[in-house]
N, C-alpha and C. Protein backbone atom coordinates (compact mmCIF):
# COMPACT_ATOMS: atom_id res chain seq x y z
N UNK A 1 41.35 55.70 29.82
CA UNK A 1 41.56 56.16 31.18
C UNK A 1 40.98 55.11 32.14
N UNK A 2 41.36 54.77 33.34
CA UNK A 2 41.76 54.07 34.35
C UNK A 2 40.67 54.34 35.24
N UNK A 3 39.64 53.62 35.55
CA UNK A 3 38.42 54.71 37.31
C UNK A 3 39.86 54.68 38.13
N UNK A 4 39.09 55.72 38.43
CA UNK A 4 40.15 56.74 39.53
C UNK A 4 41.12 57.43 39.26
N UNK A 5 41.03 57.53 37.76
CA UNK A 5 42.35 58.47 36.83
C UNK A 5 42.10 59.16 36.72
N UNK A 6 42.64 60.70 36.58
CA UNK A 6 42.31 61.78 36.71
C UNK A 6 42.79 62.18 35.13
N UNK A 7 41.68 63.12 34.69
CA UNK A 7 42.14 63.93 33.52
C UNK A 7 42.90 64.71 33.31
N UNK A 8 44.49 64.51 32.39
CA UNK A 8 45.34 65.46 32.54
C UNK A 8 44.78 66.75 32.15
N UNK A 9 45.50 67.88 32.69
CA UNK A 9 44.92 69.04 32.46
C UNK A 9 45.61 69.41 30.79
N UNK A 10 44.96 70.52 30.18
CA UNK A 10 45.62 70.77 28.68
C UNK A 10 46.81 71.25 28.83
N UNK A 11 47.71 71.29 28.41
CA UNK A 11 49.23 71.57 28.49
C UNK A 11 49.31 73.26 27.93
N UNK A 12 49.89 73.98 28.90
CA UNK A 12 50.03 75.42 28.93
C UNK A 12 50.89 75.93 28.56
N UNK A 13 51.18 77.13 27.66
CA UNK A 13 52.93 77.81 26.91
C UNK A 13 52.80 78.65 27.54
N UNK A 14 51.63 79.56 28.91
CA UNK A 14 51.88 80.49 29.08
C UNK A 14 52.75 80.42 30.39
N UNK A 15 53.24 81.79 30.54
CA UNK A 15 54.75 81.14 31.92
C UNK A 15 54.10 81.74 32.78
N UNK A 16 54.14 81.01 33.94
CA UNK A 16 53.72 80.70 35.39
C UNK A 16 53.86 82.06 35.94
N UNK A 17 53.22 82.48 37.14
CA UNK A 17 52.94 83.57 38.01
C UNK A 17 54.01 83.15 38.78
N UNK A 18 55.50 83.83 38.96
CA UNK A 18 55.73 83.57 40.06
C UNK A 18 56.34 84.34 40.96
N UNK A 19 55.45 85.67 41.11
CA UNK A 19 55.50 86.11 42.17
C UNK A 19 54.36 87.24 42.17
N UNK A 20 53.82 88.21 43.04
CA UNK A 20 53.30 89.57 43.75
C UNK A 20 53.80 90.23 42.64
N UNK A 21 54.71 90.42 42.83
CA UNK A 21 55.89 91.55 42.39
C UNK A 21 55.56 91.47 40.29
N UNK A 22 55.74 90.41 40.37
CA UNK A 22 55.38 89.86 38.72
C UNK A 22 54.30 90.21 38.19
N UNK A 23 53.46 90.54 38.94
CA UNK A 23 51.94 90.67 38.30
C UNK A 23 51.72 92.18 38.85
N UNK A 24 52.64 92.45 39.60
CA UNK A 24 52.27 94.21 39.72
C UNK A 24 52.96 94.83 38.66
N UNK A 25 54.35 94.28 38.84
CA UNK A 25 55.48 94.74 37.25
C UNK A 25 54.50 94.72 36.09
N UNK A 26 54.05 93.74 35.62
CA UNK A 26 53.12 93.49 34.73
C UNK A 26 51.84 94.02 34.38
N UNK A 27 51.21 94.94 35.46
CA UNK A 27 49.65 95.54 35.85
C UNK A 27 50.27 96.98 35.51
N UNK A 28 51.01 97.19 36.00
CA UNK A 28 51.84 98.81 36.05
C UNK A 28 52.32 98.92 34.67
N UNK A 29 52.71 97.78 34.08
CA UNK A 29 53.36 98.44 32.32
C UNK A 29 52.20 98.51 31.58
N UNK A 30 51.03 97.93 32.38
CA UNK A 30 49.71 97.70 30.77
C UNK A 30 49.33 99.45 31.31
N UNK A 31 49.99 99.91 32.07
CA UNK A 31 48.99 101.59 32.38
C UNK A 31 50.12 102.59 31.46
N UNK A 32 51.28 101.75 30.82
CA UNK A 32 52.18 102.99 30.51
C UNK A 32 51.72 103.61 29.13
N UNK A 33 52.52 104.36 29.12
CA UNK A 33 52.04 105.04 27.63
C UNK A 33 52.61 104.44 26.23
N UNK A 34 53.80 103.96 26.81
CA UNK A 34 54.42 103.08 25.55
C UNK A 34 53.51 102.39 25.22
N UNK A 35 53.08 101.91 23.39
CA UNK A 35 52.66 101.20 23.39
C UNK A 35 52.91 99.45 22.97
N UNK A 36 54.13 99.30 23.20
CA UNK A 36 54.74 97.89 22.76
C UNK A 36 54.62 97.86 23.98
N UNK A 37 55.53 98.38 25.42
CA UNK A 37 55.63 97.59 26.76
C UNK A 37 53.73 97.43 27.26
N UNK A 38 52.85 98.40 26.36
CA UNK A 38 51.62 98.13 27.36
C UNK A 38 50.87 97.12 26.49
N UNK A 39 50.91 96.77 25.04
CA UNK A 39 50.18 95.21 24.78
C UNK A 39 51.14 94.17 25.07
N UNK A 40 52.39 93.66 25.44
CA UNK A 40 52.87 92.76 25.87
C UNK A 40 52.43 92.58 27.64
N UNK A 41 52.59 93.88 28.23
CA UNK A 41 52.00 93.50 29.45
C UNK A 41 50.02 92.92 29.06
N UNK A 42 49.42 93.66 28.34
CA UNK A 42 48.40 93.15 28.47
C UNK A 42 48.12 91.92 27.73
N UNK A 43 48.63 91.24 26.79
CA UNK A 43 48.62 90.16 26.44
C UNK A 43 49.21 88.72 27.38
N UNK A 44 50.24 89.36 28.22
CA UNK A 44 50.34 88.19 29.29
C UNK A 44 49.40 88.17 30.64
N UNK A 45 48.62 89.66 30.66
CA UNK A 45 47.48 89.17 31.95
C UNK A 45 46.72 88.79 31.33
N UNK A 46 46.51 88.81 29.95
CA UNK A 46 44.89 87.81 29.23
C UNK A 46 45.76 86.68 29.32
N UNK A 47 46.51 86.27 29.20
CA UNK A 47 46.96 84.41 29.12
C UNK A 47 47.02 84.58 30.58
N UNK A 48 47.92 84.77 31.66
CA UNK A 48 47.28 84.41 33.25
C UNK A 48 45.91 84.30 33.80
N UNK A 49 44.91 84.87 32.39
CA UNK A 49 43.93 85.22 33.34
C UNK A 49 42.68 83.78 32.34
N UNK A 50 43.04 83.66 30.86
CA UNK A 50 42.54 83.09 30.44
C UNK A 50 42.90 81.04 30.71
N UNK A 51 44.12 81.11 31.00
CA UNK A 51 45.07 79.90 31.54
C UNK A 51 44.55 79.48 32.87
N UNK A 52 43.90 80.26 33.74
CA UNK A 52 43.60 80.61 35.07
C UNK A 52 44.76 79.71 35.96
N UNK A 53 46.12 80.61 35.80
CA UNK A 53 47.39 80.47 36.21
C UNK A 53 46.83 80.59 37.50
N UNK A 54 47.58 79.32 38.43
CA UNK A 54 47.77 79.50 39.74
C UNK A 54 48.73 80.63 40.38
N UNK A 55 48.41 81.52 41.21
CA UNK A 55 48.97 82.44 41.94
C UNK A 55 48.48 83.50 41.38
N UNK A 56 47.65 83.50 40.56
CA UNK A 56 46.99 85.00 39.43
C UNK A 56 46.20 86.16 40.64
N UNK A 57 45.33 85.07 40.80
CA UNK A 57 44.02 85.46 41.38
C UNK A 57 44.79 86.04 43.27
N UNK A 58 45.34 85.03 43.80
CA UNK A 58 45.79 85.63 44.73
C UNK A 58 46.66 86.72 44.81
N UNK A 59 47.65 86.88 43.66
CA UNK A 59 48.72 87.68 43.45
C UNK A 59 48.04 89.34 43.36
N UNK A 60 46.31 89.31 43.00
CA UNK A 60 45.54 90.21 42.29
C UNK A 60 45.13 90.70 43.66
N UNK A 61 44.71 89.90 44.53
CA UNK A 61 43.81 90.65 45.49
C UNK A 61 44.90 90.93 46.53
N UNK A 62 46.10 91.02 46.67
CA UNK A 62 47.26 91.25 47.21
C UNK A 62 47.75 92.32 46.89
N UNK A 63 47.79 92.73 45.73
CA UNK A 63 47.80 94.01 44.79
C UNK A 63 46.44 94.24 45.70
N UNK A 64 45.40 94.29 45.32
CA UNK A 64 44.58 95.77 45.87
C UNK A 64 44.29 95.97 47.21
N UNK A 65 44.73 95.19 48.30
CA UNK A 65 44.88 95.14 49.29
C UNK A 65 46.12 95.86 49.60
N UNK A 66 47.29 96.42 49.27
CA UNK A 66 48.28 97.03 49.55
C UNK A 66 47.58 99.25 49.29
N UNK A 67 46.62 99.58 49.77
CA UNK A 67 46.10 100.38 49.52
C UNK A 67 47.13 101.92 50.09
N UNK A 68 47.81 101.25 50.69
CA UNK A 68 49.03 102.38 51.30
C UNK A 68 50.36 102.53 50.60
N UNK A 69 50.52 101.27 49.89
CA UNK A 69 51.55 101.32 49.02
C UNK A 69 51.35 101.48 47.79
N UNK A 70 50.58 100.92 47.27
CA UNK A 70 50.37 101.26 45.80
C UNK A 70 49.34 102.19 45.43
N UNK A 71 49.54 102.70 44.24
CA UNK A 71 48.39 103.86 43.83
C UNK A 71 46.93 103.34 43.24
N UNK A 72 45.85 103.94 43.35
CA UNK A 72 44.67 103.93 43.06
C UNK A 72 44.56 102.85 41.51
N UNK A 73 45.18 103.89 40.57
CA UNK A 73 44.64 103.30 39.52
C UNK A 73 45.57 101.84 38.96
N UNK A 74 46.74 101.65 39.82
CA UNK A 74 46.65 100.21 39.82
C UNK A 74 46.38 99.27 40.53
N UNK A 75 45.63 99.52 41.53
CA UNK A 75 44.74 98.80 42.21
C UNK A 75 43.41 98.51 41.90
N UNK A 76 42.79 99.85 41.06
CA UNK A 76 41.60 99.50 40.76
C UNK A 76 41.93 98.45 39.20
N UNK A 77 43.20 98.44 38.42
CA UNK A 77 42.97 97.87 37.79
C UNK A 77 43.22 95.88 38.22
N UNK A 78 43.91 96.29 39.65
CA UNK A 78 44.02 94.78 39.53
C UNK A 78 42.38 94.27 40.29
N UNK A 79 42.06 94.75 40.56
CA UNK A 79 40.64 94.48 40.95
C UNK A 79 39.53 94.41 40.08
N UNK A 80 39.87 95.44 38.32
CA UNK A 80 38.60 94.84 37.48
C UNK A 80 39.32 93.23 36.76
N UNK A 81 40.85 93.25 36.70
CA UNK A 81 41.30 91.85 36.44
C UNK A 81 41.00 90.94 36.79
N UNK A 82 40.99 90.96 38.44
CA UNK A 82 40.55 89.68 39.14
C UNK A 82 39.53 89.77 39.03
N UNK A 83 38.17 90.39 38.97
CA UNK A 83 36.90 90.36 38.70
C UNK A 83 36.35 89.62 37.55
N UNK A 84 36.79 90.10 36.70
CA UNK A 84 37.20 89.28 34.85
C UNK A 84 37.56 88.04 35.13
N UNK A 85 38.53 87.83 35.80
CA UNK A 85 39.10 86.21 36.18
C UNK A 85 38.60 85.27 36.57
N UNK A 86 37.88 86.00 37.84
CA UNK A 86 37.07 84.75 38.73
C UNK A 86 36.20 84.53 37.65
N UNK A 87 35.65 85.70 37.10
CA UNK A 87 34.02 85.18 35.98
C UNK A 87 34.61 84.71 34.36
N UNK A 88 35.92 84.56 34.03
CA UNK A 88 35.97 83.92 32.90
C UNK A 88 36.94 82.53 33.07
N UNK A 89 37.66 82.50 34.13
CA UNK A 89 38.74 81.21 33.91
C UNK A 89 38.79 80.42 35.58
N UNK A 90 37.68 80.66 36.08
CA UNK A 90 37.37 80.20 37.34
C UNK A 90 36.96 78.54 37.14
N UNK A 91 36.44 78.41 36.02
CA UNK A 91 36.21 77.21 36.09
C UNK A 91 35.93 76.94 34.34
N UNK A 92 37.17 75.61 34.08
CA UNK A 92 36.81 75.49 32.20
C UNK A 92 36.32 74.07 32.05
N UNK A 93 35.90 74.42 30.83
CA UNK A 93 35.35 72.84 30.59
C UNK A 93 35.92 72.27 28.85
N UNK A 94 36.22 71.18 29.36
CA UNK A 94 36.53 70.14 28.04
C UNK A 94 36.16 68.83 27.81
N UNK A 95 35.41 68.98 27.26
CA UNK A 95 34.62 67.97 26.66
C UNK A 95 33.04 68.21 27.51
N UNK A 96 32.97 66.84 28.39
CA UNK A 96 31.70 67.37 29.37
C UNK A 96 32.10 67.41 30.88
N UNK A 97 33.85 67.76 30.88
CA UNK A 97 34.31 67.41 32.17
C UNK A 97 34.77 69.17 32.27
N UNK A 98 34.92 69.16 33.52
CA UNK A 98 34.99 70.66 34.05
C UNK A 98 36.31 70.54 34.81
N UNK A 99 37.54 71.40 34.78
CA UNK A 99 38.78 71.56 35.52
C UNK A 99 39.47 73.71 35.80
N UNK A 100 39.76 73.80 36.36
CA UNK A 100 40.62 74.53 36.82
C UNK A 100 41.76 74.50 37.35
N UNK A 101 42.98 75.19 36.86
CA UNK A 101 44.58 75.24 37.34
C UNK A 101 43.97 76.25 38.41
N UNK A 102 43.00 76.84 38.73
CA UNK A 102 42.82 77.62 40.15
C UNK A 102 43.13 76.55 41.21
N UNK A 103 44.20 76.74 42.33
CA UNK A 103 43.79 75.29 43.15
C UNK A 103 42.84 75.98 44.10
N UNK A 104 42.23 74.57 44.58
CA UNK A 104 41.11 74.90 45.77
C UNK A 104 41.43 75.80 46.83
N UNK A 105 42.87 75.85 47.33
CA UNK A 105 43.10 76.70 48.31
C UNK A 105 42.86 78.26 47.53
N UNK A 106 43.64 78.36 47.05
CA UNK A 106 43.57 79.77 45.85
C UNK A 106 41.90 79.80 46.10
N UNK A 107 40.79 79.55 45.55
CA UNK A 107 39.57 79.65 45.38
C UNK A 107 39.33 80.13 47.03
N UNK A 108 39.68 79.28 47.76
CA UNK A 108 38.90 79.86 49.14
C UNK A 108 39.22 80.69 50.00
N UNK A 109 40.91 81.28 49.62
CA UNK A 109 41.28 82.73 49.86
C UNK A 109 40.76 84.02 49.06
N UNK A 110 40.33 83.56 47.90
CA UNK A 110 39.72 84.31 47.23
C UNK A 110 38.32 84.85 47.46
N UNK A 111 37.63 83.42 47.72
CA UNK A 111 35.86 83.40 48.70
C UNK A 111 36.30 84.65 49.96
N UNK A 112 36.90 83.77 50.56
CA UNK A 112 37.31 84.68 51.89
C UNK A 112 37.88 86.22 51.94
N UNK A 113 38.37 86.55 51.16
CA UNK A 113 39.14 87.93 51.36
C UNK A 113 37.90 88.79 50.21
N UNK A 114 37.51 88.50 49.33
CA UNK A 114 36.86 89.53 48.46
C UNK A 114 35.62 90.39 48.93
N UNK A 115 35.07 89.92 50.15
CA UNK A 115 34.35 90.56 50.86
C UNK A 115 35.04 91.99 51.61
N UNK A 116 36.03 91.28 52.56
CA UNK A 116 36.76 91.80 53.40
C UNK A 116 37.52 93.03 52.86
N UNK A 117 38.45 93.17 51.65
CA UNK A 117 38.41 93.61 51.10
C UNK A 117 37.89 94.54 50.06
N UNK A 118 36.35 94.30 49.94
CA UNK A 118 35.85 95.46 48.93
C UNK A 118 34.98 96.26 50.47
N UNK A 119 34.79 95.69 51.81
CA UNK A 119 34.60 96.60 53.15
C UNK A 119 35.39 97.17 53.02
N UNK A 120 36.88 97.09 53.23
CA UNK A 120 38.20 97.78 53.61
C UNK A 120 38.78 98.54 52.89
N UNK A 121 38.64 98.49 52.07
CA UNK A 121 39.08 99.99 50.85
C UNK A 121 39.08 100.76 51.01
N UNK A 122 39.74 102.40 51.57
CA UNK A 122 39.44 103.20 51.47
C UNK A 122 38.87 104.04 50.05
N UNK A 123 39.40 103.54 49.11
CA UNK A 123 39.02 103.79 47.89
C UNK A 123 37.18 103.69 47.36
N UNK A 124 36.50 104.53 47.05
CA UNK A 124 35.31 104.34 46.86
C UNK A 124 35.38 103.25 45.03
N UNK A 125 36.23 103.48 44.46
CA UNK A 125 36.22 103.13 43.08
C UNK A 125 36.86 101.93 42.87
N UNK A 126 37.54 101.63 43.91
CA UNK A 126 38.39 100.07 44.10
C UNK A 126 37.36 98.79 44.37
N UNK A 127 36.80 99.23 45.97
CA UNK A 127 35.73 98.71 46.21
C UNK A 127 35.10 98.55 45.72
């Protein structure tokens, strides 16, 4: 490697966040009773969450911020997700170098709203 080269990041099979809607579809089948649609949903929020897929973390606190539209208990679950997230795939390390697919912006909407958000809840159990 080159000074001033950057370390490629590890190459990912899990498929990209790409949308709100994707990760609520996905939050809402891990609550069903089936149990094939609810470990496939929960096996792809452990790879978004272990991958620390860009759009995860924001897609999460977007979900529990919709407190008028969506119901309690999938809000509170996207809120123990993102909780899990920030504290397991917020920041990885390989070798003695440290990287995250979180981008910096992602991180500081995240800083910024998780306050604001666990004030604003009407929910005592979300918050």
């Amino acid at each position: 490697m080159f000074p001033g080269q950057q370390q490629a990041l590890p190459a990912s099979n899990v498929p990209p966040v790409e949308s709100v809607e994707q990760v609520l579809n996905t939050i809402q089948a891990s609550l069903v009773v089936d149990q094939d649609t609810r470990t496939r949903a929960e096996s792809l929020l452990r790879a978004w969450e272990s991958d620390a897929c860009p759009g995860f973390l924001s897609s999460l606190m977007q979900i529990v911020e919709r407190a008028t539209v969506i119901d309690e208990p999938t809000r509170l679950l996207a809120a123990v997700v993102a909780k899990n997230a920030v504290g397991s795939s917020w920041r990885k390390t390989l070798g003695s170098r440290e990287w995250s697919r979180v981008p910096d912006g992602e991180k500081q909407a995240v800083r910024d709203g998780a306050a604001t958000l666990m004030m604003a809840d009407p929910s005592e159990r979300v918050a």
